[in-house]
N, C-alpha and C. Protein backbone atom coordinates (compact mmCIF):
# COMPACT_ATOMS: atom_id res chain seq x y z
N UNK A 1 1.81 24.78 -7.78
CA UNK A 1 0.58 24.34 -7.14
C UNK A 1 0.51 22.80 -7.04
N UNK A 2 0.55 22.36 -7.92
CA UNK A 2 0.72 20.96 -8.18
C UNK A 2 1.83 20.36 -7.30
N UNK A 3 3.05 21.03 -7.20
CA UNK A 3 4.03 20.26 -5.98
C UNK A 3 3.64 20.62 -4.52
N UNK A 4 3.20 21.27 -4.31
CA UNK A 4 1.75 21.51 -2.93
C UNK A 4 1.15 20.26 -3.02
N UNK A 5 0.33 20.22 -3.80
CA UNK A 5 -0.69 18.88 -3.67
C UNK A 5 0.09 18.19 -3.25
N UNK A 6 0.81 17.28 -3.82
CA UNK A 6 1.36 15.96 -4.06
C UNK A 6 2.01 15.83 -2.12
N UNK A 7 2.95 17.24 -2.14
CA UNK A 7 3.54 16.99 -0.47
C UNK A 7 2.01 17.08 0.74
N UNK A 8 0.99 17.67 0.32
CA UNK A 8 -0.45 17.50 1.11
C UNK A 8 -0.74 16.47 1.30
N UNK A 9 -1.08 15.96 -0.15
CA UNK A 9 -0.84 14.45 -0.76
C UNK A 9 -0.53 13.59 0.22
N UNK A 10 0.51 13.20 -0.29
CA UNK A 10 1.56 12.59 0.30
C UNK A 10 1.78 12.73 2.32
N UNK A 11 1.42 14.38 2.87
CA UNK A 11 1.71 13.58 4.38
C UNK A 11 0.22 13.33 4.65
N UNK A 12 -0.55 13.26 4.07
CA UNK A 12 -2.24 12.53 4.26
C UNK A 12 -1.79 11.36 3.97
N UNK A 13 -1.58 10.74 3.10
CA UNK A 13 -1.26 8.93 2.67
C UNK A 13 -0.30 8.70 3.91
N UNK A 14 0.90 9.53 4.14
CA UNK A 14 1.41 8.60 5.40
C UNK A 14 1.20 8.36 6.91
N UNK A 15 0.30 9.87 6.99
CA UNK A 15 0.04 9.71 8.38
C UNK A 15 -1.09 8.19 8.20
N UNK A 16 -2.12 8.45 7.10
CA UNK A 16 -2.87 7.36 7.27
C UNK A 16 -2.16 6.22 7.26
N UNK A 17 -1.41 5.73 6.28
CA UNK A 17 -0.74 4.52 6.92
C UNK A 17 -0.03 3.72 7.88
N UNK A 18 0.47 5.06 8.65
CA UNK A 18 0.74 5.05 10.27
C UNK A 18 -0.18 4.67 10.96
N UNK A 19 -1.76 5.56 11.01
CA UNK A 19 -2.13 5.32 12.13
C UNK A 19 -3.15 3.91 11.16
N UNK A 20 -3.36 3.59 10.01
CA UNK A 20 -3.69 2.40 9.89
C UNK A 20 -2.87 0.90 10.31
N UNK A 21 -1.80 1.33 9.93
CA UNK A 21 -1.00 0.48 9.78
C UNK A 21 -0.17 0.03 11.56
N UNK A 22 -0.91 0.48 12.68
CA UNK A 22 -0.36 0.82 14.01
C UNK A 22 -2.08 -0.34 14.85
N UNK A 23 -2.76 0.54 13.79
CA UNK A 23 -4.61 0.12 14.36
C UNK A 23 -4.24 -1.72 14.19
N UNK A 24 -4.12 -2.07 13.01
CA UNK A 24 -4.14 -3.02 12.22
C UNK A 24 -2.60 -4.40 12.73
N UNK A 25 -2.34 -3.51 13.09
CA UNK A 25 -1.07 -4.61 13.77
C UNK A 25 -0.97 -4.70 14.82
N UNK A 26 -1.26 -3.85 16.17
CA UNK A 26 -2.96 -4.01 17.23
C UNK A 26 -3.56 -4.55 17.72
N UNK A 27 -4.29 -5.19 16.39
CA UNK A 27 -5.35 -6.14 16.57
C UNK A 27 -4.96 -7.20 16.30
N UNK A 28 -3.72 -7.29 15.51
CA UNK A 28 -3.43 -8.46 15.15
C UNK A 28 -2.20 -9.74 15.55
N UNK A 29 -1.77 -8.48 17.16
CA UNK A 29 -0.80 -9.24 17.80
C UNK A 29 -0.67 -10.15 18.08
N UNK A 30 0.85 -11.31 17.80
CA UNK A 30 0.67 -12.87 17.68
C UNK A 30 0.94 -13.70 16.60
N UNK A 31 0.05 -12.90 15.77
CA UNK A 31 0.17 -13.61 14.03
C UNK A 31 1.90 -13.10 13.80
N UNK A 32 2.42 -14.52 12.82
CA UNK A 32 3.90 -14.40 12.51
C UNK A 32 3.83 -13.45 11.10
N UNK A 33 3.00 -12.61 10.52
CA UNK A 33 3.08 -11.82 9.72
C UNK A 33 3.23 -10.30 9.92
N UNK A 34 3.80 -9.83 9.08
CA UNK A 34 3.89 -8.27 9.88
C UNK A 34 2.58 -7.79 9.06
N UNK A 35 0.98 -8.19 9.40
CA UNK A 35 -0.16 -8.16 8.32
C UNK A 35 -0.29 -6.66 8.47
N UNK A 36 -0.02 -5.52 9.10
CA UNK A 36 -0.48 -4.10 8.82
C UNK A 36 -0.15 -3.42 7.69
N UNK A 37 1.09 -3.86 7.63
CA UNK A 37 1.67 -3.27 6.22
C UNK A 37 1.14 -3.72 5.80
N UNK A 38 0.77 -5.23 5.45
CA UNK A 38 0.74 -6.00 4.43
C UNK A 38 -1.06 -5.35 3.81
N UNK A 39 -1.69 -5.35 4.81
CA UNK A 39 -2.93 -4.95 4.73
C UNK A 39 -3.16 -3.66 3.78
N UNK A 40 -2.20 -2.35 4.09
CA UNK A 40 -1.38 -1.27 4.10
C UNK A 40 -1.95 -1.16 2.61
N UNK A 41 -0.51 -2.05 2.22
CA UNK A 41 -0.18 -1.96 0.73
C UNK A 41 -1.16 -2.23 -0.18
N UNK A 42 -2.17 -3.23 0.11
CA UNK A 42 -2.93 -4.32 -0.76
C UNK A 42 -4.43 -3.69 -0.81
N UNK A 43 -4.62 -2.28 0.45
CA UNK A 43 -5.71 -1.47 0.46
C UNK A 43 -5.08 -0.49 -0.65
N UNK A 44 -4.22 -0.13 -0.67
CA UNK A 44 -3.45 0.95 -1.40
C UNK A 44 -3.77 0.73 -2.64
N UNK A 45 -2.93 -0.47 -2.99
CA UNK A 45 -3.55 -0.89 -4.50
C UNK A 45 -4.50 -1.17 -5.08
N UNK A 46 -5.75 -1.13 -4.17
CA UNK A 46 -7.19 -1.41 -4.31
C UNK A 46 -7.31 0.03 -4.88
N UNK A 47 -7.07 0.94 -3.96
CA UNK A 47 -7.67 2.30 -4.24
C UNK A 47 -6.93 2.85 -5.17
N UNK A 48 -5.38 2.56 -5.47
CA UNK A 48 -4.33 2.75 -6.89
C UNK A 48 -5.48 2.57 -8.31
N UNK A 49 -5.79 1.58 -8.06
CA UNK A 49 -6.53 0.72 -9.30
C UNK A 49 -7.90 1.17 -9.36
N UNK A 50 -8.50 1.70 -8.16
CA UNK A 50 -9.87 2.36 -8.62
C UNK A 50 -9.79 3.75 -9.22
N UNK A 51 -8.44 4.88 -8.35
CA UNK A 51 -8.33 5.60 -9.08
C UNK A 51 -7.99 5.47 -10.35
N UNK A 52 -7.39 4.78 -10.51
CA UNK A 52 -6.83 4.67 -12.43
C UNK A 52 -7.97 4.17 -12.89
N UNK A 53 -8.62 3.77 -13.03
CA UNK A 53 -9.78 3.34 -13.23
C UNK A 53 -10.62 4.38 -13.82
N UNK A 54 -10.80 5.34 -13.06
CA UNK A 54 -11.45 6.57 -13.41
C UNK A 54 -11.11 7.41 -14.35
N UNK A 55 -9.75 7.05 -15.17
CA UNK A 55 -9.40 7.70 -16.33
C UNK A 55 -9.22 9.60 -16.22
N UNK A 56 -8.83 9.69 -14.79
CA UNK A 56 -8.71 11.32 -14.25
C UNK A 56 -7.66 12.13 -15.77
N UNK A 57 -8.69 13.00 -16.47
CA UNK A 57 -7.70 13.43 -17.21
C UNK A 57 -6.88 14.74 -16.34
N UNK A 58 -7.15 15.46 -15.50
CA UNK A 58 -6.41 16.15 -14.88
C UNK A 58 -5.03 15.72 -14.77
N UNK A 59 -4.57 16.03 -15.41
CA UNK A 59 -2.71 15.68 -14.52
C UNK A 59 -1.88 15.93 -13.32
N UNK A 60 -2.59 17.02 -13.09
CA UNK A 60 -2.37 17.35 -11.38
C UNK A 60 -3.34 16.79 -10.22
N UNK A 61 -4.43 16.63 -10.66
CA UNK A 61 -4.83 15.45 -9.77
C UNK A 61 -4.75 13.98 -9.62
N UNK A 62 -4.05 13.61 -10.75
CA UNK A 62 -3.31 12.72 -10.95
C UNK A 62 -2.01 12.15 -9.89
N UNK A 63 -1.19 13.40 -10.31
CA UNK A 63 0.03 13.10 -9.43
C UNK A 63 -0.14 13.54 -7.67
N UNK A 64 -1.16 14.28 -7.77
CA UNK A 64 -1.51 14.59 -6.43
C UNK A 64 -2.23 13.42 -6.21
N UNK A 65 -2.82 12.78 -6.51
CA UNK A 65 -3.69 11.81 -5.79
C UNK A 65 -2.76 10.19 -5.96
N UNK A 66 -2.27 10.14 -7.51
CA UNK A 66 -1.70 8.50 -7.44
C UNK A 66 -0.46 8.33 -6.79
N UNK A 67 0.51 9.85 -7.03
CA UNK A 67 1.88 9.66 -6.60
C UNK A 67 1.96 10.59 -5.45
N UNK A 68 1.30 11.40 -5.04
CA UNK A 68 1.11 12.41 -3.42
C UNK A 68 0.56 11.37 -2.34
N UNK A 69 -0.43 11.01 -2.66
CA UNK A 69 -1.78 10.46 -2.00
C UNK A 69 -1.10 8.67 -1.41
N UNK A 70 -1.28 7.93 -2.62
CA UNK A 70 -1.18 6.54 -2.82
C UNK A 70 0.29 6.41 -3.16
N UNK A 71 1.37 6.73 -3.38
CA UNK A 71 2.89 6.91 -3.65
C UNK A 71 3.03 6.96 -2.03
N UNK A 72 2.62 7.82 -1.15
CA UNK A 72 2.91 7.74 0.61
C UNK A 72 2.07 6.85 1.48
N UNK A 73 1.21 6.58 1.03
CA UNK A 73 0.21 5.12 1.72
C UNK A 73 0.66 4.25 1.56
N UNK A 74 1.38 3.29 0.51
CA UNK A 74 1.88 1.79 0.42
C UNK A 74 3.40 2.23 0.83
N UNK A 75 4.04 1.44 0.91
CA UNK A 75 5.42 1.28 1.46
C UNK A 75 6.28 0.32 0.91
N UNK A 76 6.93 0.53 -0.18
CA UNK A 76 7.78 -1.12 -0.32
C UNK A 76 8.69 -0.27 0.56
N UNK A 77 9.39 -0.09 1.26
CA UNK A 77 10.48 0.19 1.89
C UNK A 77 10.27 -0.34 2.95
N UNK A 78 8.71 -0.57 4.02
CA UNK A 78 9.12 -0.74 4.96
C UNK A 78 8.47 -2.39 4.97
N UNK A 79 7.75 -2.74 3.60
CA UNK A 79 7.58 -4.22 3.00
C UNK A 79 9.16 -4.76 3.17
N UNK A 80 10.19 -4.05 2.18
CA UNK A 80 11.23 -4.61 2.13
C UNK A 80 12.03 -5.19 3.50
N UNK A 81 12.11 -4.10 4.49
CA UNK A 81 12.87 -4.22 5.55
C UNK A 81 12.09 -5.59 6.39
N UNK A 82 10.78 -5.82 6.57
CA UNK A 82 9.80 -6.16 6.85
C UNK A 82 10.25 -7.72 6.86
N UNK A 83 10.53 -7.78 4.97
CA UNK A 83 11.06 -9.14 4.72
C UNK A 83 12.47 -9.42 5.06
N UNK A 84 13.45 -8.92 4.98
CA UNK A 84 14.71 -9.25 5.41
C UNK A 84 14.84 -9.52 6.82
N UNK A 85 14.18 -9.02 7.55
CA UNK A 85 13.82 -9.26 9.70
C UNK A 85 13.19 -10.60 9.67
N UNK A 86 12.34 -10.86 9.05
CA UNK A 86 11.53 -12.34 8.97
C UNK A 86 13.08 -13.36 8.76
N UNK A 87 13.31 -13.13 7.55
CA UNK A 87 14.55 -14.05 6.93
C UNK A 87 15.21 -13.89 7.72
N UNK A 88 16.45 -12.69 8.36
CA UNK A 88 17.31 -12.90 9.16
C UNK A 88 16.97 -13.43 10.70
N UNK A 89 15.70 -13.56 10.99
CA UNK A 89 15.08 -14.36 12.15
C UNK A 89 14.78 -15.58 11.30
N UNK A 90 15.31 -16.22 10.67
CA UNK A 90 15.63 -17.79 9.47
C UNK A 90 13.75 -17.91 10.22
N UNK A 91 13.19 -16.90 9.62
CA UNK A 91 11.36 -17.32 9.33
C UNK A 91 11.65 -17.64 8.09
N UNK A 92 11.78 -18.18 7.24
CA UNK A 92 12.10 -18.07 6.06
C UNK A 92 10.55 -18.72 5.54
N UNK A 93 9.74 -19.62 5.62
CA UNK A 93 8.69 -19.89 5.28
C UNK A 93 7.67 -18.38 5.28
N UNK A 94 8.10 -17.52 6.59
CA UNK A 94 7.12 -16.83 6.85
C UNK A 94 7.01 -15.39 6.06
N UNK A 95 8.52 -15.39 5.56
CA UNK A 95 9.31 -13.96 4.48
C UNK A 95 8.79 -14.52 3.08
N UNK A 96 8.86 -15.19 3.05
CA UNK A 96 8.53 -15.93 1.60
C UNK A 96 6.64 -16.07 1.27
N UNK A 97 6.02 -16.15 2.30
CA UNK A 97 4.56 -16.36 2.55
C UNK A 97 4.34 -14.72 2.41
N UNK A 98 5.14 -13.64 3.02
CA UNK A 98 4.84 -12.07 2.90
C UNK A 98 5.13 -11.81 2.10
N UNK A 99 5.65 -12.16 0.93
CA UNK A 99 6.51 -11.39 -0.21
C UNK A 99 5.38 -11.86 -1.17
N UNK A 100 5.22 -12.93 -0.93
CA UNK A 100 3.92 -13.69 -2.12
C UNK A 100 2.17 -12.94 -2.10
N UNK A 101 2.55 -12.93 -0.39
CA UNK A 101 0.84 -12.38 -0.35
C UNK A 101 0.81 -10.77 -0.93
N UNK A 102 1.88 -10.01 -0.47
CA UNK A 102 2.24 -9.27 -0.38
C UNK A 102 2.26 -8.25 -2.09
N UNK A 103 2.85 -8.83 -2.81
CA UNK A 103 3.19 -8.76 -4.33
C UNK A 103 1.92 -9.55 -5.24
N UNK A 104 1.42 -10.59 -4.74
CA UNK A 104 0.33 -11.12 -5.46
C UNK A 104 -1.27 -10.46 -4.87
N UNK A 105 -0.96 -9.89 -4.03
CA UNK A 105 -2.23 -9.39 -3.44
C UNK A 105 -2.14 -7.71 -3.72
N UNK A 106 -1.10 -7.29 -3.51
CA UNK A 106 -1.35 -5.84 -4.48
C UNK A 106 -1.52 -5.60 -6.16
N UNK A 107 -0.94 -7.32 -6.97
CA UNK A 107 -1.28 -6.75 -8.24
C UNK A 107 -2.50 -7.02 -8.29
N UNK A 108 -3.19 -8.26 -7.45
CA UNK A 108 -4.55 -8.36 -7.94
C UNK A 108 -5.59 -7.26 -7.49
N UNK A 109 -5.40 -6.89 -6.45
CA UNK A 109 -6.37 -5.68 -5.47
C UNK A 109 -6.38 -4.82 -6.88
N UNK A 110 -4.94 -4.22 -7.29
CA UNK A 110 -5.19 -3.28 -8.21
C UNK A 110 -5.84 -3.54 -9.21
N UNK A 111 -5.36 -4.78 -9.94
CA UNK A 111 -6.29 -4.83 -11.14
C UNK A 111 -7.93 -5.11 -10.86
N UNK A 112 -8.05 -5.63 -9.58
CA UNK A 112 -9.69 -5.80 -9.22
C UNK A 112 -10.28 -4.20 -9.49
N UNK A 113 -9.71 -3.33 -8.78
CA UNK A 113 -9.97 -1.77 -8.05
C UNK A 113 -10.35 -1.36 -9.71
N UNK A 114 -8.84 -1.67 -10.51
CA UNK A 114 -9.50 -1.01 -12.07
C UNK A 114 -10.27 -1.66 -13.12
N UNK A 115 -10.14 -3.14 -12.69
CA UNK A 115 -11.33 -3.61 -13.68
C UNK A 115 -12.66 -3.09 -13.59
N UNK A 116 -13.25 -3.14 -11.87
CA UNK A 116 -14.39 -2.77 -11.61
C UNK A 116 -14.69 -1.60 -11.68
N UNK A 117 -14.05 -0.52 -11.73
CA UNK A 117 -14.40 0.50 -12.01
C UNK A 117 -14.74 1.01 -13.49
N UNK A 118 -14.01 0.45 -14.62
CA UNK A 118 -14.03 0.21 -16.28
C UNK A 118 -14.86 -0.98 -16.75
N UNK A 119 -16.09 -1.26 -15.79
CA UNK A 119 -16.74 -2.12 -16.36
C UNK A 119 -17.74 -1.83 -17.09
């Protein structure tokens, strides 16, 4: 039952990050950032960190929701590729500006998402 969830899970988190992550880069044609993902990830970890937050003792809603759900919504894979296209187009200011916002803006989203929720 529980490996049900997680693949439910999981193609809910990616379609949403598709069609977020499609909306969001869209609107934002022009800018030298690939910001949909970036947006993507850093909403992800907002909502990573609120769920944990909530101290879910269920274990299957757990993995259905942190690693089904939020495990298929953020993307380092397509973060990663994301950054190496910047760099091998020598953006190199601009790979280096995504990796920072990118990594410093998902640990903080998360820890914001679970502080505020454990307050």
């Amino acid at each position: 039952m529980t490996l049900a969830g997680i693949f439910i899970g999981g193609g809910l988190g990616a379609m949403l990050r598709f069609w977020l992550g499609n909306v969001i880069t869209a609107k934002t044609k022009g800018l030298s950032l690939p910001i949909g993902i970036l947006t993507v990830n850093i909403l992800g970890a907002l909502g990573l960190g609120i769920f944990t937050g909530l101290h879910v003792a269920n274990a299957s809603v757990s993995l259905i929701i942190g690693t089904g759900f939020f495990g298929a919504f953020t993307t380092f894979s397509t973060f990663s590729v994301e950054s190496i296209q910047l760099l091998m187009a020598k953006r190199v200011i601009e790979s280096i500006l995504y990796i920072a916002l990118t990594l410093c803006g998902s640990l903080l989203a998360f820890w914001c998402g679970c502080w505020t929720i454990t307050m």
